[in-house]
N, C-alpha and C. Protein backbone atom coordinates (compact mmCIF):
# COMPACT_ATOMS: atom_id res chain seq x y z
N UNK A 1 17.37 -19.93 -97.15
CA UNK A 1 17.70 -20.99 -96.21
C UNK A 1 17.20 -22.33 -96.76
N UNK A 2 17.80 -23.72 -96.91
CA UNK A 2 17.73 -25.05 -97.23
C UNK A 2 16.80 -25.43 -96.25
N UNK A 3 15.45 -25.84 -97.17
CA UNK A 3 14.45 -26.73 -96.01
C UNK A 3 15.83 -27.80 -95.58
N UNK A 4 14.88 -28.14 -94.04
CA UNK A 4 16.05 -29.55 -93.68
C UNK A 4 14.73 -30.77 -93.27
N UNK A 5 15.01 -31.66 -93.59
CA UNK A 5 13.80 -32.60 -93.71
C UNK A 5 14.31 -34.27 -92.88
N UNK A 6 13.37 -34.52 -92.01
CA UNK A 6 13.87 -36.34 -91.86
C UNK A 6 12.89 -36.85 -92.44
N UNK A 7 13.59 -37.82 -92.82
CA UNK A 7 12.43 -39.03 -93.48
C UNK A 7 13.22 -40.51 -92.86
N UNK A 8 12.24 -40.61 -91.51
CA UNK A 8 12.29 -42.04 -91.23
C UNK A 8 12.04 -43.20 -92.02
N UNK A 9 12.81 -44.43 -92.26
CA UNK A 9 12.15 -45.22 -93.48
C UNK A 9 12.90 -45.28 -94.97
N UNK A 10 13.87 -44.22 -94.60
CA UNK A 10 14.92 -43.83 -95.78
C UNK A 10 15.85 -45.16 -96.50
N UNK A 11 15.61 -46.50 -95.78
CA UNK A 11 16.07 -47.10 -96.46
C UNK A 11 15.34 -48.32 -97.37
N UNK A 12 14.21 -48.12 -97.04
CA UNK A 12 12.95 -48.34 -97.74
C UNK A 12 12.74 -48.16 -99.55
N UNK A 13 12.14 -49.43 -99.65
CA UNK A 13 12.11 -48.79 -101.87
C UNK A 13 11.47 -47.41 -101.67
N UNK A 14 10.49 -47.05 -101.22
CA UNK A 14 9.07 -45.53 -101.24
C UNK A 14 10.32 -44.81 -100.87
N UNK A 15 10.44 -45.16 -99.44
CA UNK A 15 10.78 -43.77 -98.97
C UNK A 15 12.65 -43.27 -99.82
N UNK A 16 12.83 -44.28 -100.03
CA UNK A 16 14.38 -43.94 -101.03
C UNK A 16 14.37 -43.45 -101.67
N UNK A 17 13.14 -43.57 -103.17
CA UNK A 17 13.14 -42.85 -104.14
C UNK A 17 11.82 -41.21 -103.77
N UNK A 18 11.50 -41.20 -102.22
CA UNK A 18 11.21 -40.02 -101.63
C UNK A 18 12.08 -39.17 -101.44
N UNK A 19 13.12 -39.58 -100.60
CA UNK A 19 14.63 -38.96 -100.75
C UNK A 19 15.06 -38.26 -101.98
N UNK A 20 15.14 -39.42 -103.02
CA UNK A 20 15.85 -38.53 -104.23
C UNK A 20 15.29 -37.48 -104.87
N UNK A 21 13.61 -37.68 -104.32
CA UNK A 21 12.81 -36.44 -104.83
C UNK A 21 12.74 -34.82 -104.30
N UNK A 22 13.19 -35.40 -102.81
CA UNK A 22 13.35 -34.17 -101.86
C UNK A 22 15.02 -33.71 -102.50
N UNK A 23 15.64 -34.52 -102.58
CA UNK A 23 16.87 -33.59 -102.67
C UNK A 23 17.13 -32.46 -104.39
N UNK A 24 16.24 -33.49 -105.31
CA UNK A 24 16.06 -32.81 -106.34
C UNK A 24 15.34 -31.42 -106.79
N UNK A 25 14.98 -31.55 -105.49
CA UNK A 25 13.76 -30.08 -105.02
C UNK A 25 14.73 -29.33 -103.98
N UNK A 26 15.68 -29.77 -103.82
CA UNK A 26 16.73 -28.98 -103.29
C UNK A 26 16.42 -29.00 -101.10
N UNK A 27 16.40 -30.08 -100.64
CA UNK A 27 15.99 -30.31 -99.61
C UNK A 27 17.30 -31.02 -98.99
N UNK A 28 17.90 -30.49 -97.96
CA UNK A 28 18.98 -30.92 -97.07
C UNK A 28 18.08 -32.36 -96.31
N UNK A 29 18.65 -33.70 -96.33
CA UNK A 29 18.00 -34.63 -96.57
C UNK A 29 18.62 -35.17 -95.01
N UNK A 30 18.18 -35.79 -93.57
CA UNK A 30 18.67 -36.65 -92.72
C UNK A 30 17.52 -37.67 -93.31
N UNK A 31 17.99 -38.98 -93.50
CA UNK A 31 17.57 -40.42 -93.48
C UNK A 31 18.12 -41.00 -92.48
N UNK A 32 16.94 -41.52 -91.93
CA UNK A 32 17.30 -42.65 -90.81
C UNK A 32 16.28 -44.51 -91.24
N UNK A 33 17.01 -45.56 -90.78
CA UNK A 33 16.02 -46.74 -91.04
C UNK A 33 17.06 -47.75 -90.18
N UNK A 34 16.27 -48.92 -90.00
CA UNK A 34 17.30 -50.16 -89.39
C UNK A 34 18.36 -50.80 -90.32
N UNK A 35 18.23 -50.44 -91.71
CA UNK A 35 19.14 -50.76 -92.36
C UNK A 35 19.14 -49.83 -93.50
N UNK A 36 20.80 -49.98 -93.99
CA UNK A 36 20.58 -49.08 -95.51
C UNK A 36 19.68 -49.67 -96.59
N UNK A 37 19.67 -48.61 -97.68
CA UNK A 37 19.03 -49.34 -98.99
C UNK A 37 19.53 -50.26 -99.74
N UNK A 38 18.66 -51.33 -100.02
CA UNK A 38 19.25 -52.77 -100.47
C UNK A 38 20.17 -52.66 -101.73
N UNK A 39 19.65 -51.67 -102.71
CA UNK A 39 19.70 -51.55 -104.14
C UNK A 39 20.32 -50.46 -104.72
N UNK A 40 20.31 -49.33 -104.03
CA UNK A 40 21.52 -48.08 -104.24
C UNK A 40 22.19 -47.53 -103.09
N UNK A 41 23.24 -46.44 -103.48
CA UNK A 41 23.50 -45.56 -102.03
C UNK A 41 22.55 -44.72 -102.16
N UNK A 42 22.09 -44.02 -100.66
CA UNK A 42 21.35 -43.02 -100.46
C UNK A 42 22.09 -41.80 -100.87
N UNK A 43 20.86 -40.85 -101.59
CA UNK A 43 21.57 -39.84 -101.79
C UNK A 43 21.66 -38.61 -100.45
N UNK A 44 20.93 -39.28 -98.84
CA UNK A 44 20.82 -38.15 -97.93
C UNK A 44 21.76 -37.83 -97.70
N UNK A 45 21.61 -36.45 -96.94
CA UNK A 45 23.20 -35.71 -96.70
C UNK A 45 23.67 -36.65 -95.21
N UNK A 46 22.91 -37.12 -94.24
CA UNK A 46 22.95 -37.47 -93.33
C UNK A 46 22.25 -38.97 -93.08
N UNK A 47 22.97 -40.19 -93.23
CA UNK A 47 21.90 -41.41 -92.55
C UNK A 47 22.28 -41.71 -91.39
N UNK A 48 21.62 -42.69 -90.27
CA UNK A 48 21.26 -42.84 -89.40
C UNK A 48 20.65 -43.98 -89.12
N UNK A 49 21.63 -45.28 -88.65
CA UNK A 49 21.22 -46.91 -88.54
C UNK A 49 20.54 -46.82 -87.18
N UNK A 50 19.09 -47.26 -87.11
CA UNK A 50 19.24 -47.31 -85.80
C UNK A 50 17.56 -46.56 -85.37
N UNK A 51 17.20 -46.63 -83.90
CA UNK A 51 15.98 -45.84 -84.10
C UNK A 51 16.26 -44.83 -83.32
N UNK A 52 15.35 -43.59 -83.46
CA UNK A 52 15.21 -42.22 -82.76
C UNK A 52 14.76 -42.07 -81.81
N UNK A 53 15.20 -42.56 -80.61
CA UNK A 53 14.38 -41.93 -79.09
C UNK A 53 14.30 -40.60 -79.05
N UNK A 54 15.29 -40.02 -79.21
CA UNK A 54 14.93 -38.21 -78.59
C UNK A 54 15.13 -37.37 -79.82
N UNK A 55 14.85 -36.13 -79.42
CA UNK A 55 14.62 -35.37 -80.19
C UNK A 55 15.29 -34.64 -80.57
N UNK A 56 16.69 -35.22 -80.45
CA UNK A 56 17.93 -34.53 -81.56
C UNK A 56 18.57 -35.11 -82.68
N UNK A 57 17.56 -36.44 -82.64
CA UNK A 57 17.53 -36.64 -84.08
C UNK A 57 16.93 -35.38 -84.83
N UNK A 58 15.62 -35.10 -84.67
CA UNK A 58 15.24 -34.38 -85.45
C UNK A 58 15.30 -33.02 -85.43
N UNK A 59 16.28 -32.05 -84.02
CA UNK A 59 15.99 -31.09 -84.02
C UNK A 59 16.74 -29.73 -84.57
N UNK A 60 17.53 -30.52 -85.98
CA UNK A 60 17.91 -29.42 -86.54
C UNK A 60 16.88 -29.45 -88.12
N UNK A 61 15.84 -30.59 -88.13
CA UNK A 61 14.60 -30.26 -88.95
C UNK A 61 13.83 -29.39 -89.16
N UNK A 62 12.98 -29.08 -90.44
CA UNK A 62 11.86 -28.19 -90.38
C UNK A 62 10.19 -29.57 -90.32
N UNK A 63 10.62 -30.62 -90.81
CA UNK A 63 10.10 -31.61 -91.04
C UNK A 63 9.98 -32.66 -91.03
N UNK A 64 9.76 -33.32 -90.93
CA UNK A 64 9.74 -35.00 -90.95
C UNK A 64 8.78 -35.63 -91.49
N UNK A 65 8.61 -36.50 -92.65
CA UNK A 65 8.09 -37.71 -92.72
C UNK A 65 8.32 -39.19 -91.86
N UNK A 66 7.51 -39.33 -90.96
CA UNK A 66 7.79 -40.40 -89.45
C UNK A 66 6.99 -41.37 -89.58
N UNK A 67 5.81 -41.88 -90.17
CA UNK A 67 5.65 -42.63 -89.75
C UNK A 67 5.98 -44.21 -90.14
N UNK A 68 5.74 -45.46 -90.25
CA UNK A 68 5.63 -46.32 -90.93
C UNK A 68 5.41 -46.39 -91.99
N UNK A 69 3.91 -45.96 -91.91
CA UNK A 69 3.36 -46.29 -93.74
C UNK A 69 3.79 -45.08 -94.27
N UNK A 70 4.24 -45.54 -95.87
CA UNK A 70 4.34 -44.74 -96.63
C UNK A 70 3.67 -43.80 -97.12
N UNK A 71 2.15 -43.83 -96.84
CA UNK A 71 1.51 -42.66 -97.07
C UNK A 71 1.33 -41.40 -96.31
N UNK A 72 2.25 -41.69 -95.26
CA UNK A 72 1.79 -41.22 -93.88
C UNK A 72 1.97 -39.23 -94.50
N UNK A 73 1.48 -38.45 -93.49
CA UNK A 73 1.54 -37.41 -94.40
C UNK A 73 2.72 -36.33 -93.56
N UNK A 74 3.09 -35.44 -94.56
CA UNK A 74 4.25 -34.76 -93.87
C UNK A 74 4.02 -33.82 -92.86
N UNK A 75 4.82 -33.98 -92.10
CA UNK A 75 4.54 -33.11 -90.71
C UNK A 75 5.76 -31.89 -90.04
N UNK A 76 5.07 -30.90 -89.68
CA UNK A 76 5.66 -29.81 -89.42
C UNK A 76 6.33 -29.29 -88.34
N UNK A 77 7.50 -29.22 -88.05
CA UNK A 77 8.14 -29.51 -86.74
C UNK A 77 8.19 -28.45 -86.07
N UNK A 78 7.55 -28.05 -84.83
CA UNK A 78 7.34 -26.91 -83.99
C UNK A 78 8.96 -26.18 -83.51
N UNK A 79 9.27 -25.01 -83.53
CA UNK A 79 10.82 -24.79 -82.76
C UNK A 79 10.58 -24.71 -81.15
């Protein structure tokens, strides 16, 4: 089964070239941010302009990277 992963922030320099790392590791990718990436297309399978109130943004995830900062650490999404 394909981890499925969000990474809020996806249109971000960090979190963009986070993206290309998850998908190279073979990770079904939703990106969401207020705007796309300035400088390439995203490679996620899924983006998303705009912010996430509920929880179907994320609830065909195993994961999410959410927060702001880029260091923020990855988190594990309960079913």
């Amino acid at each position: 089964m394909t981890k499925r992963i969000l990474v809020n922030g996806a249109g971000g320099f960090i979190r963009g070239h986070l993206v290309k790392r998850l998908k190279r590791e073979g990770y079904w990718v939703r990106g969401s941010d207020l705007k796309h990436h300035e400088f390439s297309p995203s490679p996620t399978d899924e983006f998303i302009i705009g912010h996430l109130p509920d929880q179907t943004a994320v609830s065909c995830c195993t994961g999410m990277l959410g927060k702001t900062s880029p260091w923020s650490t990855w988190t594990r999404l309960t079913q």
